[in-house]
C-alpha atoms as a PDB file:
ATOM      1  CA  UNK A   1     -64.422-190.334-164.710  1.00  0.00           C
ATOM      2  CA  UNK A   2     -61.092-190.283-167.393  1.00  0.00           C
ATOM      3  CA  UNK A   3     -60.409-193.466-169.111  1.00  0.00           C
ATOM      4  CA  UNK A   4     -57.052-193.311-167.642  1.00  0.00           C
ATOM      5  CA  UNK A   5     -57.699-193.528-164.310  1.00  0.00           C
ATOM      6  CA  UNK A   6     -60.696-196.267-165.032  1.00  0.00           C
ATOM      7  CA  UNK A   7     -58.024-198.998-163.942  1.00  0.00           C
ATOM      8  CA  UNK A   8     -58.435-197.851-160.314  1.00  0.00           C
ATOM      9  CA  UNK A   9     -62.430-198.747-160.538  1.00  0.00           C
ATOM     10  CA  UNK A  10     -61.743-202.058-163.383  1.00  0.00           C
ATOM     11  CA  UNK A  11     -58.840-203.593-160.886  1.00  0.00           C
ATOM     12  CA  UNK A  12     -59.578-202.129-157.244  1.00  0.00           C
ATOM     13  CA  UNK A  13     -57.568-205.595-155.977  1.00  0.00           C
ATOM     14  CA  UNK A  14     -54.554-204.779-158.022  1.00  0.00           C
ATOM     15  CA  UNK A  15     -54.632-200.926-156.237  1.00  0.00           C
ATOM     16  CA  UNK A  16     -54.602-202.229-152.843  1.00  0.00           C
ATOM     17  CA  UNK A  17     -52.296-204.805-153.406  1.00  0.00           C
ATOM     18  CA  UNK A  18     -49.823-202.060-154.641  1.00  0.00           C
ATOM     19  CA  UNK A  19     -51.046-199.407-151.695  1.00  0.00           C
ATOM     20  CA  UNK A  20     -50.011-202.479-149.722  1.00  0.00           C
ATOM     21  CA  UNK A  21     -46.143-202.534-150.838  1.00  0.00           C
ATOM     22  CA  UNK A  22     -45.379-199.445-149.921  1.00  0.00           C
ATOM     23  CA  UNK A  23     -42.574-199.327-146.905  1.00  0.00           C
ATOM     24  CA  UNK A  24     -42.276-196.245-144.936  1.00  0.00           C
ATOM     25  CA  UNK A  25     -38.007-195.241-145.636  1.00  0.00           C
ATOM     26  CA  UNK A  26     -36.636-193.299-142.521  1.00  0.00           C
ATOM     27  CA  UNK A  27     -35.588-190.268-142.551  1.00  0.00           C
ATOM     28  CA  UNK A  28     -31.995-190.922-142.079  1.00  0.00           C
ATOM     29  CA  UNK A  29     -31.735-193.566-144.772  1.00  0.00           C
ATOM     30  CA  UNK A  30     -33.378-190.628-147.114  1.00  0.00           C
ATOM     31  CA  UNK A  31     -30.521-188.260-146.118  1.00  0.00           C
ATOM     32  CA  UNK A  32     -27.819-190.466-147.558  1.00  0.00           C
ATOM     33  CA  UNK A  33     -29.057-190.304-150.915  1.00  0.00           C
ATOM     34  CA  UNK A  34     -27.059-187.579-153.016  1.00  0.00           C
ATOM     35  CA  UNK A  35     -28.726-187.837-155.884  1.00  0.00           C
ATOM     36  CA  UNK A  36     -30.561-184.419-157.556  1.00  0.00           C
ATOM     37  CA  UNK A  37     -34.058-185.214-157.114  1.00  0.00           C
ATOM     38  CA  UNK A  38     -37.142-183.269-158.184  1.00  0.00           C
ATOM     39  CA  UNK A  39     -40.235-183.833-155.916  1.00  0.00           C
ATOM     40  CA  UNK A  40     -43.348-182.282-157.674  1.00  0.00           C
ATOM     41  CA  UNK A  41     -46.866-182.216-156.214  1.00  0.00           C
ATOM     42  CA  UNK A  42     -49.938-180.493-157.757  1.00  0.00           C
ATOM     43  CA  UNK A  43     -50.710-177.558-155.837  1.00  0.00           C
ATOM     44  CA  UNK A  44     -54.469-178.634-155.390  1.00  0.00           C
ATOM     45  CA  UNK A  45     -53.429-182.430-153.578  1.00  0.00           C
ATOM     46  CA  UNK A  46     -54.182-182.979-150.351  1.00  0.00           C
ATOM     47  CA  UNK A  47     -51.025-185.388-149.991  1.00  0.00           C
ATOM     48  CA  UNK A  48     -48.496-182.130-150.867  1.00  0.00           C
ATOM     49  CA  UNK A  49     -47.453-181.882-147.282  1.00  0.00           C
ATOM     50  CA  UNK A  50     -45.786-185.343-147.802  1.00  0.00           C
ATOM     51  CA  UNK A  51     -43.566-184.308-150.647  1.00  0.00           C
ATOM     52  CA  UNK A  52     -42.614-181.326-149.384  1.00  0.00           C
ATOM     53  CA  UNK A  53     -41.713-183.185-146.212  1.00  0.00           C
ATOM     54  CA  UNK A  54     -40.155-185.822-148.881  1.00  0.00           C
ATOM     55  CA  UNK A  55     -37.945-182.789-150.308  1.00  0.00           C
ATOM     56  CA  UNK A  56     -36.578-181.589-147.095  1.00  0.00           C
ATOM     57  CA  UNK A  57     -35.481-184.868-146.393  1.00  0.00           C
ATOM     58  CA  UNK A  58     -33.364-185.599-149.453  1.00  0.00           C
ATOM     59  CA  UNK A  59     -30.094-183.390-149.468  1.00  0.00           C
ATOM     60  CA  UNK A  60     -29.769-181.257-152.917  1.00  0.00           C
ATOM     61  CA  UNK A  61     -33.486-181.882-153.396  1.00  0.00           C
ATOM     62  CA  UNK A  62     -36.206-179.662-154.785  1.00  0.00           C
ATOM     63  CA  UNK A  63     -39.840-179.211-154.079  1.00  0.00           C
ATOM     64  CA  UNK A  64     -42.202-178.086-157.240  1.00  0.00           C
ATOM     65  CA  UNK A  65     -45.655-177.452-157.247  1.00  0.00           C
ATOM     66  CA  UNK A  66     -47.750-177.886-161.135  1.00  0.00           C
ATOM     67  CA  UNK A  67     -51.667-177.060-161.123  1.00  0.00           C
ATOM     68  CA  UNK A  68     -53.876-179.829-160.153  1.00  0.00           C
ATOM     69  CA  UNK A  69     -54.514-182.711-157.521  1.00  0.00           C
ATOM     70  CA  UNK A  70     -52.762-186.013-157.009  1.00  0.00           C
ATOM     71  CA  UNK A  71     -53.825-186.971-160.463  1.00  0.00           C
ATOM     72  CA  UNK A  72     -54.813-184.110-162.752  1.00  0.00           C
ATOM     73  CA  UNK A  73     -51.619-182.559-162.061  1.00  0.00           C
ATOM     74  CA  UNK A  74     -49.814-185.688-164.475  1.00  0.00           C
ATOM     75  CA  UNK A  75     -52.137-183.823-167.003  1.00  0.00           C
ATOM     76  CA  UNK A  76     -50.421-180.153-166.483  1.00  0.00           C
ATOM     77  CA  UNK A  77     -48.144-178.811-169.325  1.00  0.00           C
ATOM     78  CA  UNK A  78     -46.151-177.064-166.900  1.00  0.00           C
ATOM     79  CA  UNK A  79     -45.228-180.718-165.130  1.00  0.00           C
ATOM     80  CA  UNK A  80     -43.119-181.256-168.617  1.00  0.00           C
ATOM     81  CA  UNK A  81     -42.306-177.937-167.997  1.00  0.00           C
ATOM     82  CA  UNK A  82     -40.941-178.484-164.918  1.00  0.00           C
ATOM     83  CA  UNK A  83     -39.300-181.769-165.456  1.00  0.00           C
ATOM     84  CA  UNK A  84     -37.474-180.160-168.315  1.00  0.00           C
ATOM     85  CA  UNK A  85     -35.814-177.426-166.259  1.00  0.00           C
ATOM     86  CA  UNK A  86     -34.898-179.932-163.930  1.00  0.00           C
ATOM     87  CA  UNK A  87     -32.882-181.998-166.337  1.00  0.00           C
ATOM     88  CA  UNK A  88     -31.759-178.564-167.603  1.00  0.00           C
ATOM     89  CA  UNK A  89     -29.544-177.577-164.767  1.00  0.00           C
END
């Protein structure tokens, strides 16, 4: 296992109790926010499905993929990459 993910196995408590504060947002709350957002997923997660659906939701959003799962993909250079060209436009 990577040292930076060992918190999940040193604090399992702390995980769930954060898991545990998470409040589903409805769709048409998501709608109203105008904001240019950037939803990225690693093409490899299981949970990309959600942040696609995520993207479509959010007016003037966008939807990018990076190599990797839910967490090697916050090791991809082309996440920088990607956050960069973001900002960019």
């Amino acid at each position: 296992m990577r040292d930076d993910y060992r918190f999940i196995v040193d604090h399992p408590l702390s995980l769930l109790l954060v898991l545990g504060t998470l409040i589903a947002t409805p769709e048409a709350e998501l709608r109203r926010i105008t904001t240019p957002t950037l939803v990225l997923a690693g093409d490899q997660d299981s949970r990309r499905a959600s942040a696609e659906a995520l993207a479509a939701a959010l007016p003037g959003a966008r939807s990018t993929r990076v190599p990797g799962d839910h967490f090697t993909a916050l090791g991809s250079a082309l996440l920088a990459t990607a956050i960069l060209a973001f900002l960019g436009e």
